[in-house]
Protein backbone atom coordinates (compact mmCIF):
# COMPACT_ATOMS: atom_id res chain seq x y z
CA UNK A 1 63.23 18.07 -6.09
CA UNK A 2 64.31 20.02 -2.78
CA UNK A 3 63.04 23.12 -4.60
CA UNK A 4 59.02 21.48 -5.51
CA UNK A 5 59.23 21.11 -1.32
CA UNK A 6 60.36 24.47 -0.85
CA UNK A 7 57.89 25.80 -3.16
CA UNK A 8 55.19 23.72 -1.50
CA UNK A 9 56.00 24.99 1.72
CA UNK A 10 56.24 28.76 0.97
CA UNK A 11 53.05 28.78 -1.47
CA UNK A 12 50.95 25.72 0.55
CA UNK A 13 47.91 27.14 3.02
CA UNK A 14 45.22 24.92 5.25
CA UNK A 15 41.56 25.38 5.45
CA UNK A 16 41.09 25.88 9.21
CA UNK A 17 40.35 23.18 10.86
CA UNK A 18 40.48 20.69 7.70
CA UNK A 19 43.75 20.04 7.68
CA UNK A 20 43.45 20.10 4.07
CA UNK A 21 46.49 21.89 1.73
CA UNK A 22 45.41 24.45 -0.77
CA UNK A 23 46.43 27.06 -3.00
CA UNK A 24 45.81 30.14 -4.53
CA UNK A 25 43.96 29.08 -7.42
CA UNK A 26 45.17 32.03 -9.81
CA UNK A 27 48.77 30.62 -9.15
CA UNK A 28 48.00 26.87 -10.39
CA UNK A 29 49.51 25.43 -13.41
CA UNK A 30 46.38 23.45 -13.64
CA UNK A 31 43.14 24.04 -11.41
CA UNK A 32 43.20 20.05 -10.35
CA UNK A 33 42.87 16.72 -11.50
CA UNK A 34 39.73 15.69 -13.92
CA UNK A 35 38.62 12.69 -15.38
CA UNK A 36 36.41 11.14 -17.92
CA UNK A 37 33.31 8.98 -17.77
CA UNK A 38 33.12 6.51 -20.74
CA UNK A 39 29.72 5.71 -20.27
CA UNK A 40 28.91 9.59 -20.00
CA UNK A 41 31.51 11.73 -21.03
CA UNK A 42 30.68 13.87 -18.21
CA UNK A 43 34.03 15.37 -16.25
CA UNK A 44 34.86 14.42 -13.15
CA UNK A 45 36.66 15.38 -10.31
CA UNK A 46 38.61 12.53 -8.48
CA UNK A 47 35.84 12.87 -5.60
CA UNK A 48 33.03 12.67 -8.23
CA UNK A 49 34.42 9.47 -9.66
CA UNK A 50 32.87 6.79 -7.75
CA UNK A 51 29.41 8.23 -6.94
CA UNK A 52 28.97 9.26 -10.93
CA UNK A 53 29.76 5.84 -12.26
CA UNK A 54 27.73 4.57 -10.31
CA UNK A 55 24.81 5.96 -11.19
CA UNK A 56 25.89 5.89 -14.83
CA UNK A 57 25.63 2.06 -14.41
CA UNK A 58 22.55 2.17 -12.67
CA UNK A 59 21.12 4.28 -15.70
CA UNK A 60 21.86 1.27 -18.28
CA UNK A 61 19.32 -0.97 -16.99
CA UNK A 62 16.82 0.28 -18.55
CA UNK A 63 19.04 -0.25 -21.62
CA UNK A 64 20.40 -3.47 -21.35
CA UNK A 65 20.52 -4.87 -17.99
CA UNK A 66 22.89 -7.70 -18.64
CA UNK A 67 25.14 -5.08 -19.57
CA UNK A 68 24.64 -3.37 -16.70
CA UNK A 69 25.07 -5.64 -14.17
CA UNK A 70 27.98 -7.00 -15.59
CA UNK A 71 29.72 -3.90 -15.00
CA UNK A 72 28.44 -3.83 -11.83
CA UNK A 73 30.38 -6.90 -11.09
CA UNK A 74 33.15 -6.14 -12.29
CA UNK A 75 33.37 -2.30 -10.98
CA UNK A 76 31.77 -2.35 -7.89
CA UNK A 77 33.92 -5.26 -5.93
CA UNK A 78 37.32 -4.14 -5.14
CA UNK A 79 38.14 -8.14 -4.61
CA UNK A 80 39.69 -9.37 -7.76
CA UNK A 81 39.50 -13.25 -6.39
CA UNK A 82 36.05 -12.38 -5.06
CA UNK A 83 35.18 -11.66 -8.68
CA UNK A 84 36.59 -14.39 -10.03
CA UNK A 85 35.04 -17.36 -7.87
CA UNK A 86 31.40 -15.68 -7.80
CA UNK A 87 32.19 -15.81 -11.85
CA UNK A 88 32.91 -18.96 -11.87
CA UNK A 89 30.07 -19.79 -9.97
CA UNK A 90 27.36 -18.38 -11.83
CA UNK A 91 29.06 -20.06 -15.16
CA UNK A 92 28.55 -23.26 -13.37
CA UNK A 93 25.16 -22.71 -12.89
CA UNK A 94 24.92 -21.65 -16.73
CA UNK A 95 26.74 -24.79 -18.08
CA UNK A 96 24.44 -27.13 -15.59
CA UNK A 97 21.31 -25.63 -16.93
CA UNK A 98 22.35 -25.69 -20.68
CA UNK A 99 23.47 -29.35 -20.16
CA UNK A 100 20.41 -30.25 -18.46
CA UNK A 101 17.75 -27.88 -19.90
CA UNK A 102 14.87 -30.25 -18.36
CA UNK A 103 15.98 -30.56 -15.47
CA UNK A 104 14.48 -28.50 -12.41
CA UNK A 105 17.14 -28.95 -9.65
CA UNK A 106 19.98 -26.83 -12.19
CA UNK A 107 17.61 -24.04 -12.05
CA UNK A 108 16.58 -23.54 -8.86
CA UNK A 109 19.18 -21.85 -6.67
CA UNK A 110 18.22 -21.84 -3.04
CA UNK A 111 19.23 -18.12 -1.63
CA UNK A 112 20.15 -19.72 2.02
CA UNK A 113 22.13 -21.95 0.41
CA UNK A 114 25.99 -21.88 1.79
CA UNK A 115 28.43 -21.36 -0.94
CA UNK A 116 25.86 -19.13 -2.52
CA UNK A 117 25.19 -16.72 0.47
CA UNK A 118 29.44 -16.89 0.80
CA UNK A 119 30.94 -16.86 -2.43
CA UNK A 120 28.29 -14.98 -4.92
CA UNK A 121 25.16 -13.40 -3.02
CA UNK A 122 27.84 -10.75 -1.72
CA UNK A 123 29.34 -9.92 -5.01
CA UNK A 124 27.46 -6.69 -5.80
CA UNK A 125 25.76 -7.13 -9.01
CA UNK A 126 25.49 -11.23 -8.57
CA UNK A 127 22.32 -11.25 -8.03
CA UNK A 128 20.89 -8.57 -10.77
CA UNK A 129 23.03 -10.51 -13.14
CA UNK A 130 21.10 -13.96 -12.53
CA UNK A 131 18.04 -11.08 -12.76
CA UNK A 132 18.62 -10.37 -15.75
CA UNK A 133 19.08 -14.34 -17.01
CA UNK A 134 15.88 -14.31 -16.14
CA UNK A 135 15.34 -15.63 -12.66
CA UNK A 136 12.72 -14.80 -10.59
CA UNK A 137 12.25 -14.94 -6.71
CA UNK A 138 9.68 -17.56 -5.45
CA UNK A 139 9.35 -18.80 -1.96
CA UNK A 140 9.02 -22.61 -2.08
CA UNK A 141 8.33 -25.15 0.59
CA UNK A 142 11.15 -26.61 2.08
CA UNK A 143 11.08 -30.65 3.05
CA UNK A 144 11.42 -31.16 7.16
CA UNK A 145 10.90 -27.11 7.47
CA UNK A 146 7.61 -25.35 8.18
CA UNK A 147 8.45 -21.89 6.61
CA UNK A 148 9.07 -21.39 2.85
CA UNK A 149 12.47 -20.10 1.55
CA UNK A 150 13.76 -17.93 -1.19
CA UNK A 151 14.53 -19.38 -4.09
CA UNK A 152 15.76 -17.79 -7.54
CA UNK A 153 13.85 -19.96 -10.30
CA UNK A 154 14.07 -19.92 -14.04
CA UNK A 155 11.69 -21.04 -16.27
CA UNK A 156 12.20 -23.68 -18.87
CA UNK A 157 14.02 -22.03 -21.14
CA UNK A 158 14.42 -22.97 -25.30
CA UNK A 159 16.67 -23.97 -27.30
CA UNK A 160 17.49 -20.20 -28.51
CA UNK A 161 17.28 -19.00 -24.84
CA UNK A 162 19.60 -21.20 -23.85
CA UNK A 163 22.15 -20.25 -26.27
CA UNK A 164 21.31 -16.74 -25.54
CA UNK A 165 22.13 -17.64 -21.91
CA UNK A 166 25.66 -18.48 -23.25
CA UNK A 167 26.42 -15.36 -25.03
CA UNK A 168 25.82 -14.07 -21.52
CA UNK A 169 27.48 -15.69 -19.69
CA UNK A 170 30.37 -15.22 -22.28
CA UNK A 171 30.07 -11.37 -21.49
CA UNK A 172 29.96 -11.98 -18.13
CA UNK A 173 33.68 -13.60 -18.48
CA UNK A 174 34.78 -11.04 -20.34
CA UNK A 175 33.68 -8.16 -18.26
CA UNK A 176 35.93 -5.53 -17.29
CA UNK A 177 36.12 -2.82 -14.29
CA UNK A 178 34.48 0.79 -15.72
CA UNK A 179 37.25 3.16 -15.22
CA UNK A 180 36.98 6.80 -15.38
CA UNK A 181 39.95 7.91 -17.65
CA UNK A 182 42.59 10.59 -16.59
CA UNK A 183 41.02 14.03 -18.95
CA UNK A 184 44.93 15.71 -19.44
CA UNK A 185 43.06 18.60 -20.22
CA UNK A 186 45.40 19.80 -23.18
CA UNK A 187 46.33 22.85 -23.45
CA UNK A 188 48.48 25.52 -25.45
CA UNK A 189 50.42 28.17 -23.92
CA UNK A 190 52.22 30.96 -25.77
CA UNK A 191 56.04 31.43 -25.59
CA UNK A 192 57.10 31.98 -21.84
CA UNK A 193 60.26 33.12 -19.89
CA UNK A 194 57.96 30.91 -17.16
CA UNK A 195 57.68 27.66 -18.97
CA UNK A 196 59.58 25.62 -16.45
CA UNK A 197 57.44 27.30 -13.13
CA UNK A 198 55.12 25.08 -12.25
CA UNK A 199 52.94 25.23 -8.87
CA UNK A 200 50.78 22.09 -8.49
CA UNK A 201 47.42 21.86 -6.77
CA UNK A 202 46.99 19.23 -3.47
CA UNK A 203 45.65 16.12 -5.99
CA UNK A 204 48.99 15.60 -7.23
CA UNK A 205 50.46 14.64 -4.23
CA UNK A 206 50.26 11.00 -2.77
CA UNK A 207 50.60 12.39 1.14
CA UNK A 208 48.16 13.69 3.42
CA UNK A 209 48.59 17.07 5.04
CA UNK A 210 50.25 16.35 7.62
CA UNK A 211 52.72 13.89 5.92
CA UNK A 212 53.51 16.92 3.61
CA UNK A 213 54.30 19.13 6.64
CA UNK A 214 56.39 16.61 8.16
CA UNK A 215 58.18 15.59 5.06
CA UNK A 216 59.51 19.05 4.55
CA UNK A 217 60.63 19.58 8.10
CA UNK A 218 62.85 16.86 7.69
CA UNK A 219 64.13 17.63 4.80
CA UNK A 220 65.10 21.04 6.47
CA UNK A 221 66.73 18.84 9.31
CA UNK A 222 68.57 16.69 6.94
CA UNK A 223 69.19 18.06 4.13
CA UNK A 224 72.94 19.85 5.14
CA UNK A 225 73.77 17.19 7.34
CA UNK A 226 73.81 14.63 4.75
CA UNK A 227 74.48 16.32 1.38
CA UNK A 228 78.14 15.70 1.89
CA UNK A 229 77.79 11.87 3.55
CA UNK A 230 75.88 10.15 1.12
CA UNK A 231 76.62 8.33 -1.58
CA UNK A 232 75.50 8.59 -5.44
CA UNK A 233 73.17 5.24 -5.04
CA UNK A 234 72.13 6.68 -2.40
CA UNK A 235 70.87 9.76 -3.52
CA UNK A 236 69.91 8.49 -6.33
CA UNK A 237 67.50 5.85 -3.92
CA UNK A 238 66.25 8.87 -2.23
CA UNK A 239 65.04 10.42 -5.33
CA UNK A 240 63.58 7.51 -6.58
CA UNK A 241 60.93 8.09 -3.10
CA UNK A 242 60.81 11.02 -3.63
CA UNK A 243 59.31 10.46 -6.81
CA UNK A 244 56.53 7.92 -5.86
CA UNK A 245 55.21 10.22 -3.69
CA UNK A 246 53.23 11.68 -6.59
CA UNK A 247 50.11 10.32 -8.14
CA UNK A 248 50.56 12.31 -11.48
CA UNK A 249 52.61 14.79 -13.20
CA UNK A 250 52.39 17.79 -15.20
CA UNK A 251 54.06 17.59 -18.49
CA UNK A 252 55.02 20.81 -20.99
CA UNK A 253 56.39 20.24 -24.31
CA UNK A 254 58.41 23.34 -26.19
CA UNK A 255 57.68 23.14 -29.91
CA UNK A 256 59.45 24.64 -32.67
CA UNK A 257 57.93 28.02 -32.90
CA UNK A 258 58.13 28.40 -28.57
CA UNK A 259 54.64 27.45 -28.00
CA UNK A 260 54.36 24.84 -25.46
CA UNK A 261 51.44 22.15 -25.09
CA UNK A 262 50.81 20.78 -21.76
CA UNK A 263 48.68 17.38 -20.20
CA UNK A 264 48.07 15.75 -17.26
CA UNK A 265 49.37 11.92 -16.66
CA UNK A 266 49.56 9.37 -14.33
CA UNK A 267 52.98 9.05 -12.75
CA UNK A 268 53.06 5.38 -14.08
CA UNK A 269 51.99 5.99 -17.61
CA UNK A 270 54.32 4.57 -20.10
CA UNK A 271 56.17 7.07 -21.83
CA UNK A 272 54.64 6.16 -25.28
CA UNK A 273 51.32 7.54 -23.61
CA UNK A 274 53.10 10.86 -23.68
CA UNK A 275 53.95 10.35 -27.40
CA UNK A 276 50.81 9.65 -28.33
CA UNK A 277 49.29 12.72 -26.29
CA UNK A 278 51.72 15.05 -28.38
CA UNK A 279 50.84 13.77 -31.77
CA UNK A 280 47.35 13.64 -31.52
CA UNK A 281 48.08 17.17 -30.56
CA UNK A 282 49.62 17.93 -34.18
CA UNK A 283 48.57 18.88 -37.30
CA UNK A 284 50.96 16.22 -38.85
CA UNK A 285 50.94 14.02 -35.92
CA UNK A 286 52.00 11.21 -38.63
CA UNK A 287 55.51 12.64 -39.55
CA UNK A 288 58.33 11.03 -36.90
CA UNK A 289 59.57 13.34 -33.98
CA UNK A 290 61.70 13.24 -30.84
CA UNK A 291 60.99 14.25 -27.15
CA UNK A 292 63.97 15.80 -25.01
CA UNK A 293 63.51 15.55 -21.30
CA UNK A 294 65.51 17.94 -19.05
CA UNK A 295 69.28 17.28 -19.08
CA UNK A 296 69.05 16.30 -22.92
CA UNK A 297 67.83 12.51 -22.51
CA UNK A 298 66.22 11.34 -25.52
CA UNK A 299 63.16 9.79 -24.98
CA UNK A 300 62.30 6.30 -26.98
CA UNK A 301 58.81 5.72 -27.35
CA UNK A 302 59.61 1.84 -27.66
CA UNK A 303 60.84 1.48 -24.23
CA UNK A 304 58.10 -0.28 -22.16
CA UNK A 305 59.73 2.96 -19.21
CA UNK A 306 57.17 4.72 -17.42
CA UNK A 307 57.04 8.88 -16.55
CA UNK A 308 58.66 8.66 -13.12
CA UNK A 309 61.72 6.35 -14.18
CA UNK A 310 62.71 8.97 -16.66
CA UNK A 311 62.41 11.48 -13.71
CA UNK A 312 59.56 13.25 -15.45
CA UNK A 313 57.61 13.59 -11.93
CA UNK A 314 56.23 15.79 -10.70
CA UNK A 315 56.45 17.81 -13.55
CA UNK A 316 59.03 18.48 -16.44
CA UNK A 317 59.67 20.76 -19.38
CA UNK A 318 60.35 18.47 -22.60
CA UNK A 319 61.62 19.72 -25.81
CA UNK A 320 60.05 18.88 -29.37
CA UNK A 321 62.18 18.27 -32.30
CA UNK A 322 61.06 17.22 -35.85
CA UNK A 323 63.35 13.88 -37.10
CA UNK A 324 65.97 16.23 -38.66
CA UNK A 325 66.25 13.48 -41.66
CA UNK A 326 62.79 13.51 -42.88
CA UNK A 327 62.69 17.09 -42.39
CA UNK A 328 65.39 17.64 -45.05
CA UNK A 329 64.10 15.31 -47.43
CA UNK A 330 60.81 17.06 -47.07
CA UNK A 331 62.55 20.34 -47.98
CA UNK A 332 64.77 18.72 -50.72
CA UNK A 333 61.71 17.80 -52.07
CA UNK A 334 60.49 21.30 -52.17
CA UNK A 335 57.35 20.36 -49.22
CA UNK A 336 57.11 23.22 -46.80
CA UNK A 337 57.54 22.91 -42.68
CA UNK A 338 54.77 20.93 -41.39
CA UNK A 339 52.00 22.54 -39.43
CA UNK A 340 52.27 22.53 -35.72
CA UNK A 341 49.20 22.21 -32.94
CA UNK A 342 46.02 21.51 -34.36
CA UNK A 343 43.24 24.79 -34.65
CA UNK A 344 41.31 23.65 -31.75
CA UNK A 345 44.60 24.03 -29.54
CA UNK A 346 45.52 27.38 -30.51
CA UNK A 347 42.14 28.40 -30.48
CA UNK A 348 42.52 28.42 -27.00
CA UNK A 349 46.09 29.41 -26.50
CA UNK A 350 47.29 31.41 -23.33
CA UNK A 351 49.72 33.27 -21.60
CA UNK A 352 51.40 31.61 -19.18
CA UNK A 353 51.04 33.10 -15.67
């Protein structure tokens, strides 16, 4: 770990007056962090995120504008609980209305109204949803008031309406956050005395600049003066902070025949996401195989373990083995060695830096 620090410090530089660590982008392992739009499948960087889903929700009302502002809900309010109660809310009015079809007062919603202008007008998306239902903004009299007020009206509906209304409301319960998903940009490299150098742009870093800066001037400070003090649970505490102060890491796998395939995760991802990533990376992804982090611990795909508590962060050189067993029954039975990365890989197979 002391050695990603020194490396930072000796290879980090700052855009004047930004504050802002960079690096020479020919020495990167990977040029940053990208991600995925699932409504687009346009690539993002992590500052792109936000603004592009956005827009990519915005762009699905003229497609289906339920749709659309149910993922606004559900993307667009950081609150959880917020969600939940304005939700909750709107079902309400749902239920009341399908109860009581005839009924005026259960659909008429009066926009001044208290527990509306609290608990659901400020849900972004609330109010397209209801839109989209089909209610419309009138301005209606009030009794003991001169001027008229807002009020979001829907029109009788029918019997089929109102079960549409349902089905709505169903998907409006079932709604889930759009999420842009990590791209590990796979790729091949060809065999490489330099497999396990890794330099890592700024992204992958949980700290600011400065924090960075600081961090390894302590470490410099420390570092002698406590090597021979502390404990093994205690260094073995310290690494463990060490290690969260990364958002993702950089994975490399050696295969058989010294190529090495490398992704992008999350520090968090489970490590069966890193299984997965390999054999969908394979030619015969289906035939069993075993992962070998650094210091010979055998991964287990079962184990609900994430990346960072198999001290696989900030980045790590795994090795790939074939299940040895089913290998030799393959050969008994006279099958030849199966085929490693798939065409599209190699296609695009470099030397590593």
């Amino acid at each position: 770990m002391k050695k990603f620090f020194d490396d930072i410090k000796k290879d980090m530089k700052f855009k004047s007056g930004s504050g802002v660590p960079v690096k020479d982008f020919a020495c990167l392992s990977v040029s940053g962090v990208y991600f995925t739009c699932p409504l687009t499948g346009a690539t993002l960087t992590k500052s792109q995120r936000e603004v592009h889903l956005k827009e990519a929700i915005f762009m699905r009302f003229e497609e289906d504008a339920v749709e659309a502002s149910v993922m606004m809900i559900h993307t667009f309010n950081k609150d959880r609980d917020k969600v939940k109660t304005a939700v909750d809310i709107i079902s309400k009015y749902v239920e009341n209305i399908c109860k009581n079809p005839t009924e005026e007062k259960y659909r008429k919603i009066k926009v001044s109204n208290k527990v509306f202008q609290e608990k659901v007008l400020p849900v972004e998306g609330s109010r397209e949803f209801l839109q989209a239902l089909g209610f419309i903004s009138v301005m209606l009299p009030v009794e003991g008031q001169e001027e008229d007020e807002e009020f979001l009206v829907l029109p009788e509906q029918s019997p089929d309406a109102l079960e549409l209304m349902k089905e709505r409301r169903d998907r409006l319960q079932k709604g889930q956050p759009v999420r842009a998903q990590l791209d590990r940009q796979p790729q091949a490299f060809r065999p490489s005395p330099n497999a396990q150098k890794f330099e890592l742009p700024s992204e992958f870093y949980n700290l600011t600049a400065e924090e960075l800066k600081r961090e390894q001037q302590l470490r410099s400070e420390l570092v002698e003066k406590n090597s021979m003090l502390r404990t093994k649970a205690m260094r073995e505490k310290e690494e463990q902070r060490e290690r969260r102060k990364y958002n993702y890491t950089l994975l490399r796998v050696r295969l058989p025949d010294g190529n090495l395939l490398q992704g992008t995760f999350y520090a968090w991802d489970r490590v069966h996401a890193l299984f997965e990533f390999v054999r969908e990376s394979l030619v015969d992804g289906w035939q069993p195989f075993e992962l070998v982090a650094p210091g010979g611990q055998k991964l287990q795909e079962s184990e609900e373990v994430s990346l960072v508590e198999c001290n696989l962060v900030p980045a790590a050189l795994l090795t790939f083995n074939w299940d040895a067993v089913v290998q030799a029954d393959i050969a008994a039975a006279g099958g030849k060695s199966p085929t490693l990365l798939k065409p599209e890989l190699l296609e695009t197979i470099q030397m590593l830096s």
